[in-house]
C-alpha atoms as a PDB file:
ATOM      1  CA  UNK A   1     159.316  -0.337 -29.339  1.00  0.00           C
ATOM      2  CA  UNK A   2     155.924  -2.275 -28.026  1.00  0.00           C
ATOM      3  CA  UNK A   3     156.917  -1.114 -24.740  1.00  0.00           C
ATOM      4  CA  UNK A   4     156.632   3.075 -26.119  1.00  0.00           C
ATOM      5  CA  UNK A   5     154.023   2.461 -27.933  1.00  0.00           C
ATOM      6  CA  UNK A   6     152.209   1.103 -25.049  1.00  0.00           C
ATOM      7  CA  UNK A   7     153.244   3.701 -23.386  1.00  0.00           C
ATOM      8  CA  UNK A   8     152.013   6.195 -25.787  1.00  0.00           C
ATOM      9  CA  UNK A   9     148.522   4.760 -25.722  1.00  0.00           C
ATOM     10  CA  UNK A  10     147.957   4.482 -22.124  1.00  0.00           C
ATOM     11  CA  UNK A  11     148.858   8.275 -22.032  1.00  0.00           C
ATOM     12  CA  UNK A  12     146.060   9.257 -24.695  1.00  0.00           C
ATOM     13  CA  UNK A  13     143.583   7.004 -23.332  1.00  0.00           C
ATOM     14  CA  UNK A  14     142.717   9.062 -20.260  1.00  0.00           C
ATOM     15  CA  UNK A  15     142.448  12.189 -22.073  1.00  0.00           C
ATOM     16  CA  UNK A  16     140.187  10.535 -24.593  1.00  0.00           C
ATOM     17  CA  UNK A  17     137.921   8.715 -21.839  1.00  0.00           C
ATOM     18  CA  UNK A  18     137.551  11.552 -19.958  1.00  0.00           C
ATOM     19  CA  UNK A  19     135.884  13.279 -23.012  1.00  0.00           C
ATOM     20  CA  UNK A  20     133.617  10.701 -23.588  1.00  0.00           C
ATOM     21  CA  UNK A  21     132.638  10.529 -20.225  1.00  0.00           C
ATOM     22  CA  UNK A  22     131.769  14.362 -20.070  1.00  0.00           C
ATOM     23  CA  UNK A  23     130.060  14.175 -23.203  1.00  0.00           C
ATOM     24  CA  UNK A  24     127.778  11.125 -22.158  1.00  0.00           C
ATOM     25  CA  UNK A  25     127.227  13.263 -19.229  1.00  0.00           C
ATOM     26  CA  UNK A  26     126.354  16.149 -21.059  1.00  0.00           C
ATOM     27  CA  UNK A  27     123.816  13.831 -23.236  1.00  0.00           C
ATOM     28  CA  UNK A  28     122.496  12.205 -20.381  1.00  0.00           C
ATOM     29  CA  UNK A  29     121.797  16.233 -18.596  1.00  0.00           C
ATOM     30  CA  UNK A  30     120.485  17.441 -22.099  1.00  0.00           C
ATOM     31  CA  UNK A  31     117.690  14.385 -22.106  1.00  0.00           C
ATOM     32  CA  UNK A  32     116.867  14.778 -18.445  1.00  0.00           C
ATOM     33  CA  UNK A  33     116.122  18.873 -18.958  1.00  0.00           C
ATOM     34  CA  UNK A  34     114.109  17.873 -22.074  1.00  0.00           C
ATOM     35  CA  UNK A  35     112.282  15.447 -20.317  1.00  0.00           C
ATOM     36  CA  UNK A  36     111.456  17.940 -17.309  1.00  0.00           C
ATOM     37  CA  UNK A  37     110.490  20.599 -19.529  1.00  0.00           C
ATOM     38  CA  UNK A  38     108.006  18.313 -21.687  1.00  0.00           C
ATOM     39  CA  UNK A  39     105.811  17.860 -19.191  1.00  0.00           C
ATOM     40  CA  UNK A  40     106.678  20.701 -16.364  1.00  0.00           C
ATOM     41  CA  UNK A  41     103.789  20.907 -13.673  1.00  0.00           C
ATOM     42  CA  UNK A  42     103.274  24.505 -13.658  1.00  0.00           C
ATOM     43  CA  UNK A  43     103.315  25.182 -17.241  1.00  0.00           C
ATOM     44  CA  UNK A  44     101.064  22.022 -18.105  1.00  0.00           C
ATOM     45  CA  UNK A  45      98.434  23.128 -15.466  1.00  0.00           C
ATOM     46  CA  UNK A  46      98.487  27.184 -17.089  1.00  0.00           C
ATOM     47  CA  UNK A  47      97.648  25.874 -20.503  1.00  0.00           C
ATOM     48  CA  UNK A  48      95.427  23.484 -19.652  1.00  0.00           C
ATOM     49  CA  UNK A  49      93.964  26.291 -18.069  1.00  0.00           C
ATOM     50  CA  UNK A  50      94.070  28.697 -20.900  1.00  0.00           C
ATOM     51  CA  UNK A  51      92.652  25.694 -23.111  1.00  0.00           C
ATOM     52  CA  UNK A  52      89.721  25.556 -21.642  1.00  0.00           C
ATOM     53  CA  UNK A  53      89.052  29.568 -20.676  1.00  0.00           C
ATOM     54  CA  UNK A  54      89.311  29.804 -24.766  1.00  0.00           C
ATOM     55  CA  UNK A  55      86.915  26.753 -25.442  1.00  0.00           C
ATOM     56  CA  UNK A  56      84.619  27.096 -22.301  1.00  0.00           C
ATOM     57  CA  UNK A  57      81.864  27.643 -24.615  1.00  0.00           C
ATOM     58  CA  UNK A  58      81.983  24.444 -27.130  1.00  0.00           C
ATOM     59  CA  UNK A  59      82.769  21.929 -24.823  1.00  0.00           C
ATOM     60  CA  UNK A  60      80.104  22.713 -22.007  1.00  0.00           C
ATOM     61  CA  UNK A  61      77.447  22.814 -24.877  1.00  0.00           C
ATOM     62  CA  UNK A  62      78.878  19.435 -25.770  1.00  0.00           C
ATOM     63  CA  UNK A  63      78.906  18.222 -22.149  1.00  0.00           C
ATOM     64  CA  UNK A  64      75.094  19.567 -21.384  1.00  0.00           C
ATOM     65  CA  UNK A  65      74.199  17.456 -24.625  1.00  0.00           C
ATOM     66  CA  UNK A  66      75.872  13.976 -23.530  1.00  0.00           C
ATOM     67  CA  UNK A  67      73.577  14.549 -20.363  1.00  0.00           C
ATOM     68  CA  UNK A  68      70.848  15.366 -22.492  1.00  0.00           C
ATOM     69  CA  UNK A  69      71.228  12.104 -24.833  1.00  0.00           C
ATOM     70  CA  UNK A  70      72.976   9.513 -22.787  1.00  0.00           C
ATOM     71  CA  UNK A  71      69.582   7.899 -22.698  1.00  0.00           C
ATOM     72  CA  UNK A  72      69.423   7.270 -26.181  1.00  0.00           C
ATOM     73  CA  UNK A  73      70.905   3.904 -27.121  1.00  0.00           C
ATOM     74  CA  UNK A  74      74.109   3.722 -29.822  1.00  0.00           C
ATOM     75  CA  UNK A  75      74.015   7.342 -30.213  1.00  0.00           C
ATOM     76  CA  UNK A  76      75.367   7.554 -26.272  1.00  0.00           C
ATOM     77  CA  UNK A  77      78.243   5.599 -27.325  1.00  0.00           C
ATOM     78  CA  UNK A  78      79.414   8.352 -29.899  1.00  0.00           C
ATOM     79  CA  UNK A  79      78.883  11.272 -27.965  1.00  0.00           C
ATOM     80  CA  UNK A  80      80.802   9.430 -24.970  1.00  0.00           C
ATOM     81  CA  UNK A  81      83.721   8.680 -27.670  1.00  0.00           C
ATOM     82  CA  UNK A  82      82.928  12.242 -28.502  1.00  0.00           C
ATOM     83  CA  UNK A  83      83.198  13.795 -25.341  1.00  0.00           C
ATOM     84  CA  UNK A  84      85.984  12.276 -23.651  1.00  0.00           C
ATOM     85  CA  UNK A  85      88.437  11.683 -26.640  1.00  0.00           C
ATOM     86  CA  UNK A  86      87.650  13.486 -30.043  1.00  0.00           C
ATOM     87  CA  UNK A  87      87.265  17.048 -27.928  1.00  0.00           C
ATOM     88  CA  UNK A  88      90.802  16.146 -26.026  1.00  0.00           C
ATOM     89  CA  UNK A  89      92.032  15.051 -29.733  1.00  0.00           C
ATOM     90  CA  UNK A  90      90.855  18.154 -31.303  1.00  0.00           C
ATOM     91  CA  UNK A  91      91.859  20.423 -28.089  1.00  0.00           C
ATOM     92  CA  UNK A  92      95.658  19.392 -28.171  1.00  0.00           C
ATOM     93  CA  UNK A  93      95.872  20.143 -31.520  1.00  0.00           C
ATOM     94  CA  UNK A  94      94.062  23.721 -30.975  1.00  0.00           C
ATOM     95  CA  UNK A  95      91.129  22.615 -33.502  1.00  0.00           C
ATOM     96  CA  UNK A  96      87.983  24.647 -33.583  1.00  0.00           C
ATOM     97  CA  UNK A  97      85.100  22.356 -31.611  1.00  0.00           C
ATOM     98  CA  UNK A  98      81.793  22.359 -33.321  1.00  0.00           C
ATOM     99  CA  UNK A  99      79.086  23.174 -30.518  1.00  0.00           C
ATOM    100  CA  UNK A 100      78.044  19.401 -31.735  1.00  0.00           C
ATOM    101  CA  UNK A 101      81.087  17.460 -31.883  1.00  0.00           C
ATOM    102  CA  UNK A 102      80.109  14.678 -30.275  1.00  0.00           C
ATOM    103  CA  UNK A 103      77.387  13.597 -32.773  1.00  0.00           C
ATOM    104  CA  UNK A 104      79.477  13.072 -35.371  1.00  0.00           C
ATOM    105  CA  UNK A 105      79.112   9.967 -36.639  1.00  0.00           C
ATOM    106  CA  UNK A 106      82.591   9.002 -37.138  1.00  0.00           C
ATOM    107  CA  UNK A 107      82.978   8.264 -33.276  1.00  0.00           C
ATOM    108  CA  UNK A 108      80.709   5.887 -33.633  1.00  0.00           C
ATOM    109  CA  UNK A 109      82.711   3.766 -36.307  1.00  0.00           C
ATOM    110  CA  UNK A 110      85.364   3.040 -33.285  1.00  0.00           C
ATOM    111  CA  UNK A 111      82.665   1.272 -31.008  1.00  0.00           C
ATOM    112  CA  UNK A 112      84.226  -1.795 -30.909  1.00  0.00           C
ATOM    113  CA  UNK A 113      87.944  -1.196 -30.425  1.00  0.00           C
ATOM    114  CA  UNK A 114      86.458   1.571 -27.284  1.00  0.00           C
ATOM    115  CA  UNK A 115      84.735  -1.008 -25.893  1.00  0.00           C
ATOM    116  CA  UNK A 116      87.495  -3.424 -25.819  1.00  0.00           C
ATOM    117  CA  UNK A 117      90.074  -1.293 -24.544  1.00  0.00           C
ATOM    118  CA  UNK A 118      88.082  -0.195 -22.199  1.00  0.00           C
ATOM    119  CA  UNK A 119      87.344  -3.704 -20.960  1.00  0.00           C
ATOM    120  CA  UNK A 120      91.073  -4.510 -20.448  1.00  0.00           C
ATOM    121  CA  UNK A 121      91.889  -1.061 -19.330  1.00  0.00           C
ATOM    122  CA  UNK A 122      89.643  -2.163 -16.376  1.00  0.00           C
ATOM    123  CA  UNK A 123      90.755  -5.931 -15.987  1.00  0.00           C
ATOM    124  CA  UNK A 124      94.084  -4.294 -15.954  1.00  0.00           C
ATOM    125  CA  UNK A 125      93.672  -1.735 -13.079  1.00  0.00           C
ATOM    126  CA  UNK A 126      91.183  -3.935 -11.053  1.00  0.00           C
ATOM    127  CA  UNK A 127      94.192  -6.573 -11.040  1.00  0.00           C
ATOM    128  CA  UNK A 128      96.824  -3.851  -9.985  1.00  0.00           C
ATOM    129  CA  UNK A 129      94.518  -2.663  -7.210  1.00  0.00           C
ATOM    130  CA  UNK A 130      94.354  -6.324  -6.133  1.00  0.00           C
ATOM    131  CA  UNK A 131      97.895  -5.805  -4.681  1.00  0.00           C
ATOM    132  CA  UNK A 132      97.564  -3.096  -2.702  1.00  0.00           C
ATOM    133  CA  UNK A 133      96.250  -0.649  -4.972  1.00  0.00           C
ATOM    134  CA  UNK A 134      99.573   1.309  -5.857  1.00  0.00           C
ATOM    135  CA  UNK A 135     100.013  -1.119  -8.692  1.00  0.00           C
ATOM    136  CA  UNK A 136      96.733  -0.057  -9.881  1.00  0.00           C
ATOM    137  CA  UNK A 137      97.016   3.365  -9.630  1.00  0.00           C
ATOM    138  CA  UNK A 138     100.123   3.008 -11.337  1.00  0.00           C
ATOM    139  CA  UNK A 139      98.236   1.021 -14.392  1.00  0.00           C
ATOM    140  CA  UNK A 140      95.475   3.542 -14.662  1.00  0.00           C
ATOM    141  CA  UNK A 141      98.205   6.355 -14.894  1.00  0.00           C
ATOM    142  CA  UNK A 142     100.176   4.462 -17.619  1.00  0.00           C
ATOM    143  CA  UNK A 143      96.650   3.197 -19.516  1.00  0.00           C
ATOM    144  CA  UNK A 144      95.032   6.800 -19.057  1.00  0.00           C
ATOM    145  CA  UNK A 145      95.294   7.391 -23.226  1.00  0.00           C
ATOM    146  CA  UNK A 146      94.585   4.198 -24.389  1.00  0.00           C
ATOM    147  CA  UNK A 147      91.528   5.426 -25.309  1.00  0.00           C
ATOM    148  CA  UNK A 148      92.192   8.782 -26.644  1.00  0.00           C
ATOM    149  CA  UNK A 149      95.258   6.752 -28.760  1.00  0.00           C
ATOM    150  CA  UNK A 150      92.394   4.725 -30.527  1.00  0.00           C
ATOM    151  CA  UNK A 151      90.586   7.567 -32.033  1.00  0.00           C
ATOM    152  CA  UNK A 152      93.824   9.408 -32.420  1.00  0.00           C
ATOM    153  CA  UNK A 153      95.935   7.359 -34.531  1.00  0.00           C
ATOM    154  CA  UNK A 154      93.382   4.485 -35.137  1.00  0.00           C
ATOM    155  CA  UNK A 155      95.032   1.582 -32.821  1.00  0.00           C
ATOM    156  CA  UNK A 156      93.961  -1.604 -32.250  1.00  0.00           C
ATOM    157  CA  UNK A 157      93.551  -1.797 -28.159  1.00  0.00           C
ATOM    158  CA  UNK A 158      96.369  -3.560 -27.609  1.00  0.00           C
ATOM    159  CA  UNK A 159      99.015  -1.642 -29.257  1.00  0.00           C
ATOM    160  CA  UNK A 160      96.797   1.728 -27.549  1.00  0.00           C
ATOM    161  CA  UNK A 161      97.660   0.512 -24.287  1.00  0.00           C
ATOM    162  CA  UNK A 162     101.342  -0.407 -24.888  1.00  0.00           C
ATOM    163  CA  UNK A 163     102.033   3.256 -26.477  1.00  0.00           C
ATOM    164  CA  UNK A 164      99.671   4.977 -23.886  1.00  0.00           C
ATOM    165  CA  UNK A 165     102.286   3.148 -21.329  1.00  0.00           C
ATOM    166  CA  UNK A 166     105.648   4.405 -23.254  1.00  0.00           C
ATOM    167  CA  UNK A 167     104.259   7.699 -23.957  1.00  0.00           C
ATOM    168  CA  UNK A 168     103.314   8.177 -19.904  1.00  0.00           C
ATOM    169  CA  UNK A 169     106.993   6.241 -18.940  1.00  0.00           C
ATOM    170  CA  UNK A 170     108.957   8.543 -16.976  1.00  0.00           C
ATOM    171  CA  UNK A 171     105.991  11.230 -16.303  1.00  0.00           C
ATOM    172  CA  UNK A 172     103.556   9.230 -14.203  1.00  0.00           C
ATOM    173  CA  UNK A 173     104.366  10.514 -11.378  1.00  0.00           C
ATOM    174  CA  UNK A 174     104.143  14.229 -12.811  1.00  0.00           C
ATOM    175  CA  UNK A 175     100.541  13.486 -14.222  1.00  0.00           C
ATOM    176  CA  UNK A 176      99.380  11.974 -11.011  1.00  0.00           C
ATOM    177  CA  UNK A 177     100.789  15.731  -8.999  1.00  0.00           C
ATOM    178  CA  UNK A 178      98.663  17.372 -11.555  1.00  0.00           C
ATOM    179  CA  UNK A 179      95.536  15.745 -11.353  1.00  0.00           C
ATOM    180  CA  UNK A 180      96.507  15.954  -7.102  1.00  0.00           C
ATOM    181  CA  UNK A 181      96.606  19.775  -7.660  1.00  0.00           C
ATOM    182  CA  UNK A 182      93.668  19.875  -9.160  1.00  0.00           C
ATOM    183  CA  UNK A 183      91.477  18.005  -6.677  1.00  0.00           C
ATOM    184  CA  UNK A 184      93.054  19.417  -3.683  1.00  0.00           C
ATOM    185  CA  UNK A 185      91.671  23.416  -4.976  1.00  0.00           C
ATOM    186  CA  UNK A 186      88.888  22.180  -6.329  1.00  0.00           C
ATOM    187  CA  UNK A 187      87.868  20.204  -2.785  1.00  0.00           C
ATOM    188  CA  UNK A 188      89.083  23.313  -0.985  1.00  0.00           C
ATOM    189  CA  UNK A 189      86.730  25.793  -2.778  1.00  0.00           C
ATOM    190  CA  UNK A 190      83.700  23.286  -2.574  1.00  0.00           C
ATOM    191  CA  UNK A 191      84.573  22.496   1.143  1.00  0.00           C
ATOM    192  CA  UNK A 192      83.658  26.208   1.900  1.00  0.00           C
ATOM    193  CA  UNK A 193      81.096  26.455  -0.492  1.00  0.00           C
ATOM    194  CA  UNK A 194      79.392  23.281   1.578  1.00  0.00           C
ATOM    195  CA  UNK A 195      79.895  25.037   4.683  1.00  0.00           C
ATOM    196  CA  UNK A 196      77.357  28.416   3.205  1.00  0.00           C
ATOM    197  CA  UNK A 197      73.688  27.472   3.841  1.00  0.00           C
ATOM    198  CA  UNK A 198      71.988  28.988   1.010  1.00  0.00           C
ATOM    199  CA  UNK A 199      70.984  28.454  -2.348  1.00  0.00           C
ATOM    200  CA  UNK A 200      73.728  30.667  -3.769  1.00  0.00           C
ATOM    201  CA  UNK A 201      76.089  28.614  -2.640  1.00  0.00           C
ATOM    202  CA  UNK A 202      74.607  25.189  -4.245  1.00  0.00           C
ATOM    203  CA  UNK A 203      74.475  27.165  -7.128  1.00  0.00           C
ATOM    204  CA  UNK A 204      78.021  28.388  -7.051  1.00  0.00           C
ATOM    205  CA  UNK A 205      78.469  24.332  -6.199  1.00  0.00           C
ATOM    206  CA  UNK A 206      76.879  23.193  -9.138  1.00  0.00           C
ATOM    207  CA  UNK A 207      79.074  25.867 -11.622  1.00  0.00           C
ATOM    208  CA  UNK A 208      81.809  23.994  -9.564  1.00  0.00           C
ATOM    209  CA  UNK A 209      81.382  20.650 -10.419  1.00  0.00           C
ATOM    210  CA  UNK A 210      80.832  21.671 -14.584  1.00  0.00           C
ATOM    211  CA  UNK A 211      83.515  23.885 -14.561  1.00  0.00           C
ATOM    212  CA  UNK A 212      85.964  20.854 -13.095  1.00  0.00           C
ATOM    213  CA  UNK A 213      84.540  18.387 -15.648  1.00  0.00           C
ATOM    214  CA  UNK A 214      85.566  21.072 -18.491  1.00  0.00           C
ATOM    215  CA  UNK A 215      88.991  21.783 -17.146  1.00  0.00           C
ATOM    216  CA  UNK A 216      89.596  18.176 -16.109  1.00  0.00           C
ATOM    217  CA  UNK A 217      89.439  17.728 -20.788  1.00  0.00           C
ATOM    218  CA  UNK A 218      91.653  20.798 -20.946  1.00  0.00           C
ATOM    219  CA  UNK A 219      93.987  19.074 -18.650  1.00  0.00           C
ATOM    220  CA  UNK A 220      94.104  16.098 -20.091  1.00  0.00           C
ATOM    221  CA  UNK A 221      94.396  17.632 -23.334  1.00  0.00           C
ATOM    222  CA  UNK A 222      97.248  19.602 -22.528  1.00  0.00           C
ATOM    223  CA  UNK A 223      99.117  16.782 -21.147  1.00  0.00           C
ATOM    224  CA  UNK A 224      98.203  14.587 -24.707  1.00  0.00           C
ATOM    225  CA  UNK A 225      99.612  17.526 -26.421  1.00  0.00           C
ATOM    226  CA  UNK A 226     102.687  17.330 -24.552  1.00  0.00           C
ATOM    227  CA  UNK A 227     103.194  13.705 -24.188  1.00  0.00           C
ATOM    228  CA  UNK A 228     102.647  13.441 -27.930  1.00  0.00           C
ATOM    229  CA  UNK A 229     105.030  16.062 -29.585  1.00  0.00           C
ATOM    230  CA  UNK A 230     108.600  15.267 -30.528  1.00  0.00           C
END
């Protein structure tokens, strides 16, 4: 009887492991597609791009007033927490942006913990580029929200950095081809601009260089936004 009933058992088991297997499979397909389509290149770059076309207006006042004001002591240090994290905040979760955003005074409340992050954001990358700079490249990919996380959701610098790195794991090298993309046309188009001698073309340059900087915060919003969802 313990010899059938072995028997018996051996001749499920098979069957039974080989569903498993295909549904572990099928998990393990079902994450990967998930995880492609969270962050896909082509998508992320159109509504970055689309991000910024519809907020062009806001967040180059905003930039022309951080150039305007980054003189002024204390007050530069909210409209740079302004500028390069509460618009990206607000911009991944398609808020309206005030044509003064950055001088609201609640940026300026996070001064400390922006500081600090900042500081080991850099110790951090300057040690990775120490050996032979992929390692810091690497670093400043997985860091790169750090400081939008401590506005965000009001971290202390070291849990920013640890959840910037698990929110970037698996897409680093994803956000580095975007930002790639994004240099490559933009050094294209100024390349020939450079080559035109007159002053058109330096003004055309100029418009170039803005219209980067803006797109460059609808990137990165758009990638937040992503990175961010469940």
């Amino acid at each position: 009887m313990s010899d059938e009933n072995s028997g018996g058992n051996t001749n499920e088991n098979p069957a039974e492991t080989t569903n498993e297997t295909t549904e572990v499979n099928a998990n393990l397909s079902g994450n990967a597609n998930a995880s492609v389509q969270k962050l896909e290149i082509v998508e992320t770059l159109r509504d970055g791009f689309d991000i910024t076309i519809k907020n062009i207006g806001p967040v180059l006042v905003n930039l022309l007033l951080w150039v305007l004001t980054i003189w002024i002591p204390y007050l530069n240090v909210g409209t740079t927490i302004g500028l390069f994290s509460g618009i990206v905040i607000k911009l991944s979760r398609e808020e309206t942006i005030s044509f003064t955003e950055i001088f609201d005074p609640k940026y300026r409340k996070y001064m400390g913990e922006y500081f600090l992050t900042a500081g080991l954001l850099f110790i951090g990358v300057f040690i990775g580029f120490l050996f032979f700079i992929i390692p810091g490249a690497i670093i400043s990919i997985a860091w790169s929200f750090a400081l939008v996380l401590v506005i965000d959701k009001e971290l202390n610098p070291t849990e920013a950095l640890s959840m910037s790195n698990k929110i970037t794991y698996g897409y680093k090298g994803r956000i580095f081809l975007i930002e790639l993309i994004i240099s490559v046309i933009f050094s294209v188009i100024s390349t020939i601009l450079d080559k035109i001698d007159n002053g058109f073309a330096v003004f055309l340059l100029i418009i170039l260089v803005i219209f980067q900087l803006i797109l460059s915060v609808g990137i990165q919003a758009s990638i937040y936004k992503r990175l961010t969802r469940e």
